[in-house]
C-alpha atoms as a PDB file:
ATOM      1  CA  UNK A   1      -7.833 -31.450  -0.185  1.00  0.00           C
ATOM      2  CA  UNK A   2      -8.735 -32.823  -3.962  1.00  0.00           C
ATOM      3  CA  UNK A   3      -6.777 -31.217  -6.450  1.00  0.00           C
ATOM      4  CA  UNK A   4      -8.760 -28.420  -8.296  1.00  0.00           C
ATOM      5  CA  UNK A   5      -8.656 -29.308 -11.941  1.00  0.00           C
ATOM      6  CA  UNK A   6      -7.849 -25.788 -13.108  1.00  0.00           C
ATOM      7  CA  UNK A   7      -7.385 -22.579 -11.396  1.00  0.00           C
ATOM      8  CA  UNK A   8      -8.536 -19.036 -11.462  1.00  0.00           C
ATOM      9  CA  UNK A   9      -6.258 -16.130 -10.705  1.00  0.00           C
ATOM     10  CA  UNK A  10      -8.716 -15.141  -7.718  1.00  0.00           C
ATOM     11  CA  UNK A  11      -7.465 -18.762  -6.324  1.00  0.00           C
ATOM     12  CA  UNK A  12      -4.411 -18.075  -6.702  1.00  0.00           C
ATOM     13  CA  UNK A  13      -4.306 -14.710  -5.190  1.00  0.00           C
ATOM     14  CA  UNK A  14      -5.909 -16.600  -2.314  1.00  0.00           C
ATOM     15  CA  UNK A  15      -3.231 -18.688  -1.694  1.00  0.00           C
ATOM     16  CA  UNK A  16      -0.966 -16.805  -1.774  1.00  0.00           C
ATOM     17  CA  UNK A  17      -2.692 -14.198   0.681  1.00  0.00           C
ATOM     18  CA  UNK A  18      -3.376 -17.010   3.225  1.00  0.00           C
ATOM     19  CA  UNK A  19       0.250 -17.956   3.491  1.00  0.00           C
ATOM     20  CA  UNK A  20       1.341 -14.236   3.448  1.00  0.00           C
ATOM     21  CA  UNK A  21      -0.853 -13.606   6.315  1.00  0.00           C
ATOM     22  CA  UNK A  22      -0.536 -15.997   8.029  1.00  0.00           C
ATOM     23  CA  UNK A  23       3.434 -16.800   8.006  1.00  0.00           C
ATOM     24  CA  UNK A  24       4.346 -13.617   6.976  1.00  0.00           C
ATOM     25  CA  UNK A  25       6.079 -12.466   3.576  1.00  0.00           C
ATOM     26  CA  UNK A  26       9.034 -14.899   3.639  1.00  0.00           C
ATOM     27  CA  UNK A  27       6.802 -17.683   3.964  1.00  0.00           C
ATOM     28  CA  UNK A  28       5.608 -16.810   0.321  1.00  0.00           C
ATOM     29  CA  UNK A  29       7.013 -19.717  -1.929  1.00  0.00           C
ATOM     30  CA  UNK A  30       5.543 -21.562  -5.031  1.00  0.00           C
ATOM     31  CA  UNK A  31       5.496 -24.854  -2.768  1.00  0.00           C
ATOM     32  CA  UNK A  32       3.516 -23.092   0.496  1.00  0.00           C
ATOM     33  CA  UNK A  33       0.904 -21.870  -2.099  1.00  0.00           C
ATOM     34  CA  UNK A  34       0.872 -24.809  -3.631  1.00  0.00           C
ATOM     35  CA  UNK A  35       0.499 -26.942  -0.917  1.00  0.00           C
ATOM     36  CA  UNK A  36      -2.275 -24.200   0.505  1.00  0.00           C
ATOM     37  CA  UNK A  37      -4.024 -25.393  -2.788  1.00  0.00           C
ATOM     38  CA  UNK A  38      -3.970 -28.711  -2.226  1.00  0.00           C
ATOM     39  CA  UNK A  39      -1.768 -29.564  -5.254  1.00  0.00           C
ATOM     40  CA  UNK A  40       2.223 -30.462  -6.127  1.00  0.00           C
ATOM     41  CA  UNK A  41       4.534 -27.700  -6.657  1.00  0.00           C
ATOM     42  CA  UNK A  42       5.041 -28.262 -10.345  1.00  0.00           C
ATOM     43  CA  UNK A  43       1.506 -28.293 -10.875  1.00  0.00           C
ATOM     44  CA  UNK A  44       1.206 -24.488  -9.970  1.00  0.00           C
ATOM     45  CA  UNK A  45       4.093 -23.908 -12.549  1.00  0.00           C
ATOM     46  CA  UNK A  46       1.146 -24.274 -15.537  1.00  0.00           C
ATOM     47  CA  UNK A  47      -0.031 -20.946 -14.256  1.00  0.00           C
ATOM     48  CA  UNK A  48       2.456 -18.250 -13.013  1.00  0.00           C
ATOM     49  CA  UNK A  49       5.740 -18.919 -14.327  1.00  0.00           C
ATOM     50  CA  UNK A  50       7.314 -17.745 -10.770  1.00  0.00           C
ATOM     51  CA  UNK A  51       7.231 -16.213  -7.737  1.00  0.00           C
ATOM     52  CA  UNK A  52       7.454 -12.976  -8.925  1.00  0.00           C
ATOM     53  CA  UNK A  53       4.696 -13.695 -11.253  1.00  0.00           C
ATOM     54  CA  UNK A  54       2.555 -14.280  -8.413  1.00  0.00           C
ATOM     55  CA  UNK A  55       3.645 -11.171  -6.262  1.00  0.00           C
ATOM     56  CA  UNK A  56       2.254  -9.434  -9.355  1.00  0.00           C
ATOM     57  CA  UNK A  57      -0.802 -11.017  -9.120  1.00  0.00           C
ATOM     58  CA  UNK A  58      -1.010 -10.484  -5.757  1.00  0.00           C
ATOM     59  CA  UNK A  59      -0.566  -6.438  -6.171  1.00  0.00           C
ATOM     60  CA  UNK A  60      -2.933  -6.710  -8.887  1.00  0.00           C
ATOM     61  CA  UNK A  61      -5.747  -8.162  -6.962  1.00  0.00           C
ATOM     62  CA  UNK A  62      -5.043  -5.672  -3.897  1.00  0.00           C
ATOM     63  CA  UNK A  63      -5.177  -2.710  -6.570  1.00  0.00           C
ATOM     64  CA  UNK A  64      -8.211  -3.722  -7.851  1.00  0.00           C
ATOM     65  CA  UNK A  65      -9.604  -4.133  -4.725  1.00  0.00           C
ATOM     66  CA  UNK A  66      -9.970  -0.538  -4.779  1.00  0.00           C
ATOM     67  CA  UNK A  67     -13.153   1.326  -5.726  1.00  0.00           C
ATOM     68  CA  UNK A  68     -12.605   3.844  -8.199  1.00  0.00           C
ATOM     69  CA  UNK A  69     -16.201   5.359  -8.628  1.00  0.00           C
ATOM     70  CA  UNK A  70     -15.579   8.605  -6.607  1.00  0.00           C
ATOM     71  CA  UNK A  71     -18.096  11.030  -4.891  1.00  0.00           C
ATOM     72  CA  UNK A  72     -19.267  13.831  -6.794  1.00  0.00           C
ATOM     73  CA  UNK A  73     -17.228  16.814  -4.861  1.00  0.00           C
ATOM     74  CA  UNK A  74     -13.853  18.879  -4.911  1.00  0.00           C
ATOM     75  CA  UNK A  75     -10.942  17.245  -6.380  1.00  0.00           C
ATOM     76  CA  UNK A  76      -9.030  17.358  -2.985  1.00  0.00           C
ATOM     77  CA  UNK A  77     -11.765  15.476  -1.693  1.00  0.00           C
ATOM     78  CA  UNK A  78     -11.954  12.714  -4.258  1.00  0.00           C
ATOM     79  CA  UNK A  79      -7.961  12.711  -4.102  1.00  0.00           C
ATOM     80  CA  UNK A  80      -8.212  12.130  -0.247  1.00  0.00           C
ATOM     81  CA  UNK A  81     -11.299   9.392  -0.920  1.00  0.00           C
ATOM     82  CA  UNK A  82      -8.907   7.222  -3.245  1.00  0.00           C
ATOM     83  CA  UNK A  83      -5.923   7.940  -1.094  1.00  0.00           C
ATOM     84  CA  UNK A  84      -7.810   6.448   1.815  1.00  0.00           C
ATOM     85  CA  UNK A  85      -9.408   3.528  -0.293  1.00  0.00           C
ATOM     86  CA  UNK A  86      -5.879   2.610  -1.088  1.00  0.00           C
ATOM     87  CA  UNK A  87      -4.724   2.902   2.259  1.00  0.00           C
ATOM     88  CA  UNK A  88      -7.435   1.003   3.978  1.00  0.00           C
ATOM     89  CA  UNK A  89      -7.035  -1.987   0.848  1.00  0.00           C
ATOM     90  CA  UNK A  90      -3.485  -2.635   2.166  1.00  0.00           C
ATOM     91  CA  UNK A  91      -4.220  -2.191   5.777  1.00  0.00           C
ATOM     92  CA  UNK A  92      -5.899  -5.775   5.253  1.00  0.00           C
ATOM     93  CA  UNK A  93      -2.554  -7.428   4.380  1.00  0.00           C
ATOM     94  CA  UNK A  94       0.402  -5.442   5.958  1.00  0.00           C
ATOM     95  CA  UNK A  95       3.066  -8.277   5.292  1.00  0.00           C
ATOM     96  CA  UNK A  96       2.650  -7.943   1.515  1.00  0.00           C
ATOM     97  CA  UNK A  97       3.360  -3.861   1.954  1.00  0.00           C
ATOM     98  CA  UNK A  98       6.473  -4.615   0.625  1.00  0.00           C
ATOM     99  CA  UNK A  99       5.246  -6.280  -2.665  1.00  0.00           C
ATOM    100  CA  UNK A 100       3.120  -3.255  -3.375  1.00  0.00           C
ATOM    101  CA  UNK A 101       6.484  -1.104  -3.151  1.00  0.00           C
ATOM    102  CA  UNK A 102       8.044  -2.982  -5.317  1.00  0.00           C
ATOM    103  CA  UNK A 103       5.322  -4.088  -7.956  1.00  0.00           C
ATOM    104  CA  UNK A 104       2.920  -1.092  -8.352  1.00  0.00           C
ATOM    105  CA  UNK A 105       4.090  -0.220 -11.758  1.00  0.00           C
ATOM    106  CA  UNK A 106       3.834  -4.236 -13.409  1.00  0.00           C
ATOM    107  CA  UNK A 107       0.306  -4.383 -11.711  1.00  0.00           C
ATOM    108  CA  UNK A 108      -2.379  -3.460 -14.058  1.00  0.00           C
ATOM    109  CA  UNK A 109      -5.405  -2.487 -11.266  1.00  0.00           C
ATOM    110  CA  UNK A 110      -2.762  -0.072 -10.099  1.00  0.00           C
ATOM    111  CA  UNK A 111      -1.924   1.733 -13.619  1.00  0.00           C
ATOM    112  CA  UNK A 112      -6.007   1.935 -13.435  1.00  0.00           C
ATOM    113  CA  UNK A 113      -6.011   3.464 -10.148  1.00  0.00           C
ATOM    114  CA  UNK A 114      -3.113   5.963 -11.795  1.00  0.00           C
ATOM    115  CA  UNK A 115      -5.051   6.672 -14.326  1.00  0.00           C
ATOM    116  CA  UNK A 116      -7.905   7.309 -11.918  1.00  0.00           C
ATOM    117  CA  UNK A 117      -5.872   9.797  -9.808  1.00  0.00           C
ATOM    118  CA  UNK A 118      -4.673  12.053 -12.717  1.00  0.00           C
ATOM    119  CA  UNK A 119      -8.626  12.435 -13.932  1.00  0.00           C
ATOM    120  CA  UNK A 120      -9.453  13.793 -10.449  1.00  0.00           C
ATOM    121  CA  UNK A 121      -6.427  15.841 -10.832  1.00  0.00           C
ATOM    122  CA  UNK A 122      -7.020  17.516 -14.728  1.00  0.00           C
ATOM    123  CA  UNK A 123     -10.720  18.215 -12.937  1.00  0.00           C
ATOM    124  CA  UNK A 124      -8.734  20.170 -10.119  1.00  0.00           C
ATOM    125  CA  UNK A 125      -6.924  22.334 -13.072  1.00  0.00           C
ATOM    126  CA  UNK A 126      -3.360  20.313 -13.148  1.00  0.00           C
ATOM    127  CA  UNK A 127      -2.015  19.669 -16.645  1.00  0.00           C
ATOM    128  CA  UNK A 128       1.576  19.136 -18.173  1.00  0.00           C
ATOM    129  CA  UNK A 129       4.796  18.891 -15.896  1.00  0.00           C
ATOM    130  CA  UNK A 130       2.290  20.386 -12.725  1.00  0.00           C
ATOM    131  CA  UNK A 131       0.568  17.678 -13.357  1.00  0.00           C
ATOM    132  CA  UNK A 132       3.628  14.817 -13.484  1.00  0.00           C
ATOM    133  CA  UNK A 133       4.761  16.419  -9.895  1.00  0.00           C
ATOM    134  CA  UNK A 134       1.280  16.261  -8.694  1.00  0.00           C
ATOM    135  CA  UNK A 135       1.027  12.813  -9.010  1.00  0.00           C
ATOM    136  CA  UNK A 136       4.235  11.595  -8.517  1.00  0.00           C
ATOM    137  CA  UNK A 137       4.043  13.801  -4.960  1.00  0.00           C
ATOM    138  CA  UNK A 138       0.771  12.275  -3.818  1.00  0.00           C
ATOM    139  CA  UNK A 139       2.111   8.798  -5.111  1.00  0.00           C
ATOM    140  CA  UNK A 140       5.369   9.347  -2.921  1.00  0.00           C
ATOM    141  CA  UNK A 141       3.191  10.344   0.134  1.00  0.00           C
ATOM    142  CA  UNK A 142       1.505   7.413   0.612  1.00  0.00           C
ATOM    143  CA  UNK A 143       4.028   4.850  -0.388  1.00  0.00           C
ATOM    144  CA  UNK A 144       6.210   6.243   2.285  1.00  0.00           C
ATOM    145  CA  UNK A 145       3.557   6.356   4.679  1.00  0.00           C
ATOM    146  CA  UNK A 146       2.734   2.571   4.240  1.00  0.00           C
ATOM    147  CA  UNK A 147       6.228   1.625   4.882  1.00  0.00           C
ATOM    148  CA  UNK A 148       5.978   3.844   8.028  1.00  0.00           C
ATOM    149  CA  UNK A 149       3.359   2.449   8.978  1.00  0.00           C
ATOM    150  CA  UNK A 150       4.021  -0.835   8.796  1.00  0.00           C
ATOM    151  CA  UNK A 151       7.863  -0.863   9.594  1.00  0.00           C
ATOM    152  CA  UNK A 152       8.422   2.403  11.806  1.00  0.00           C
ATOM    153  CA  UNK A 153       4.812   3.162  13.199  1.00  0.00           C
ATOM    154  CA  UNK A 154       4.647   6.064  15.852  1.00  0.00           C
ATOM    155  CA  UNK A 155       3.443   3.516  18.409  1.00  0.00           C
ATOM    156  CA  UNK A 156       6.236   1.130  17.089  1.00  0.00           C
ATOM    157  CA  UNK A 157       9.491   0.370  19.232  1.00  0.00           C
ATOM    158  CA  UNK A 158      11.605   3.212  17.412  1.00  0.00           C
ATOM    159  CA  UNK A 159       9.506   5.773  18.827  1.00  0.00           C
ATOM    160  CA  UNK A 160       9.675   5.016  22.819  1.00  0.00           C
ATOM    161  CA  UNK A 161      13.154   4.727  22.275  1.00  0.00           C
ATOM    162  CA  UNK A 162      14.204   7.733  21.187  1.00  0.00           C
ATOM    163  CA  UNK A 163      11.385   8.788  23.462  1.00  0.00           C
ATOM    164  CA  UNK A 164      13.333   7.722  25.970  1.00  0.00           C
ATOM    165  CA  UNK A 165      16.474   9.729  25.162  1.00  0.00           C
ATOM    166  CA  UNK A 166      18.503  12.180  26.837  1.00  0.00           C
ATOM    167  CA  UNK A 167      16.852  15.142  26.511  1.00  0.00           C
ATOM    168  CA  UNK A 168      20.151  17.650  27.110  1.00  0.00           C
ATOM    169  CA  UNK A 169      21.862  15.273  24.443  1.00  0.00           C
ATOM    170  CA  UNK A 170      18.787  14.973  21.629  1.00  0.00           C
ATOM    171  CA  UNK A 171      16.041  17.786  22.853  1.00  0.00           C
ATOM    172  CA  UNK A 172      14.240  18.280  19.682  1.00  0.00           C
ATOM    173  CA  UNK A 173      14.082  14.473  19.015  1.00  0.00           C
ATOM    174  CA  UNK A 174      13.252  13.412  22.552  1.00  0.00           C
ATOM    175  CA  UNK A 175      10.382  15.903  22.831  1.00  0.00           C
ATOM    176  CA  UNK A 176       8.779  15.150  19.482  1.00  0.00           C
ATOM    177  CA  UNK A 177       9.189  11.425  19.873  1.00  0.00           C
ATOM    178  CA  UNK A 178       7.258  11.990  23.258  1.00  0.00           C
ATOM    179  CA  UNK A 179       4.360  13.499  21.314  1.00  0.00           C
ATOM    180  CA  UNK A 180       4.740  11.605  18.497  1.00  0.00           C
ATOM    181  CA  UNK A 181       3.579   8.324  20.627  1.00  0.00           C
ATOM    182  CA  UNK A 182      -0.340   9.487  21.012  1.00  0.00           C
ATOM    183  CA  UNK A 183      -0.620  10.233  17.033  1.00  0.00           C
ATOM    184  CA  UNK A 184      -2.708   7.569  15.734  1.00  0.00           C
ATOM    185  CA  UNK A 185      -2.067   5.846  12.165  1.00  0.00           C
ATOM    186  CA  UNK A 186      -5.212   8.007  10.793  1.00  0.00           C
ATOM    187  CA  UNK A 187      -4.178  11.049  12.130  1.00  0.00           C
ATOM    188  CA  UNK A 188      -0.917  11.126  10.835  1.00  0.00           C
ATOM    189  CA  UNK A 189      -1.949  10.062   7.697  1.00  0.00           C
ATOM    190  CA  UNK A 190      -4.780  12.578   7.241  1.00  0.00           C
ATOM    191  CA  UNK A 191      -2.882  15.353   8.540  1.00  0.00           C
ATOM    192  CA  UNK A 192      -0.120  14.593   6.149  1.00  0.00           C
ATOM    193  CA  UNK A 193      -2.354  14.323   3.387  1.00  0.00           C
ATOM    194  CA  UNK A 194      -4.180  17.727   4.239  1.00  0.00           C
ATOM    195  CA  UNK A 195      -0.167  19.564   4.434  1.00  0.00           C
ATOM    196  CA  UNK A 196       0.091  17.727   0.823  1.00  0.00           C
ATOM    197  CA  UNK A 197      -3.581  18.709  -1.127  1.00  0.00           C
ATOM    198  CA  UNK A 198      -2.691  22.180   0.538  1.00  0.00           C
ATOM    199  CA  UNK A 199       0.679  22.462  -0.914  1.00  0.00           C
ATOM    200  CA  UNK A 200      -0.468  21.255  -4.517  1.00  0.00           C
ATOM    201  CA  UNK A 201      -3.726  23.593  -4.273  1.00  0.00           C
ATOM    202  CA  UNK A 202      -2.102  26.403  -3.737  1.00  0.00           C
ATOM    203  CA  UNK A 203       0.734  25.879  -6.544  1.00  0.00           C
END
């Protein structure tokens, strides 16, 4: 492949997404991008300074991937359209979960998508400190959902074995685990999300 003469964050990004996806997270180094570009390793150094640079960019580009322009209906609703947006935007690179964890807050698509959340939330009455817990609650919700998800999914290994557990030693844990095995990834997370919107509408 020719050397591209200069490149675009949106290139980049690309990259870096093809490796990630396709050799997982650890994979992720300035020369497998580079060399996914077509281009030497030092080369790529005259636009992100690092690796971490490029995670950044990376959460950036999967925040922005989000559409903000929400439907016209109750605030819960809107909440539970972005929430799902977000949810489904990640879903199309799992292995970089980890990256979103641990860049959200340098990422500027994701302050936007913040900032987007806590409009829908004034709208639904929530100002002040109620407002700060709101957001930090719904925030917390789905951040620890994606690493369940991803890294301790109902369907996952985890669950059939303490499925598989004595039942007079564990009987709470056994039994739920049992059920917990036909909940799909949607389900949990919409149920969850309802138990949440409920608990903050009715503060």
């Amino acid at each position: 492949m020719p050397r591209p003469r200069s490149l675009t964050d949106d290139q980049l990004v690309g990259a870096a997404l093809a490796v990630i996806d396709r050799e997982g997270l650890a994979a992720l180094t300035m020369r497998a991008v580079a060399k996914e570009l077509g281009m030497a390793t030092m080369g790529l150094y005259r636009y992100v300074t690092d690796r971490q640079a490029l995670e950044v960019l990376v959460v950036d580009h999967i925040f922005e991937s989000v559409d903000l322009v929400l439907p016209a209906a109750h605030w819960t609703d809107r909440i539970r359209s972005l929430m799902n947006r977000l949810r489904v935007t990640v879903a199309k690179h799992p292995a970089a979960v980890p990256l979103v964890l641990r860049h959200r807050q340098a990422a500027p698509g994701s302050l936007r998508l913040i900032d987007a959340m806590l409009a829908v939330l004034t709208d639904g009455g929530f100002s002040g400190v109620d407002r700060v817990v709101a957001q930090r609650t719904l925030i917390g919700f789905l951040l620890g959902f994606l690493q369940n998800e991803y890294y301790a999914g109902l369907s996952g290994p985890g669950t059939i074995t303490m499925s598989e557990l004595s039942p007079a030693e564990f009987p709470f844990l056994a039994d739920t685990a049992r059920d917990a095995r036909s909940v799909s990834p949607d389900e949990e997370f919409g149920r969850g999300l309802d138990i949440v919107l409920r608990g903050l509408a009715a503060g």
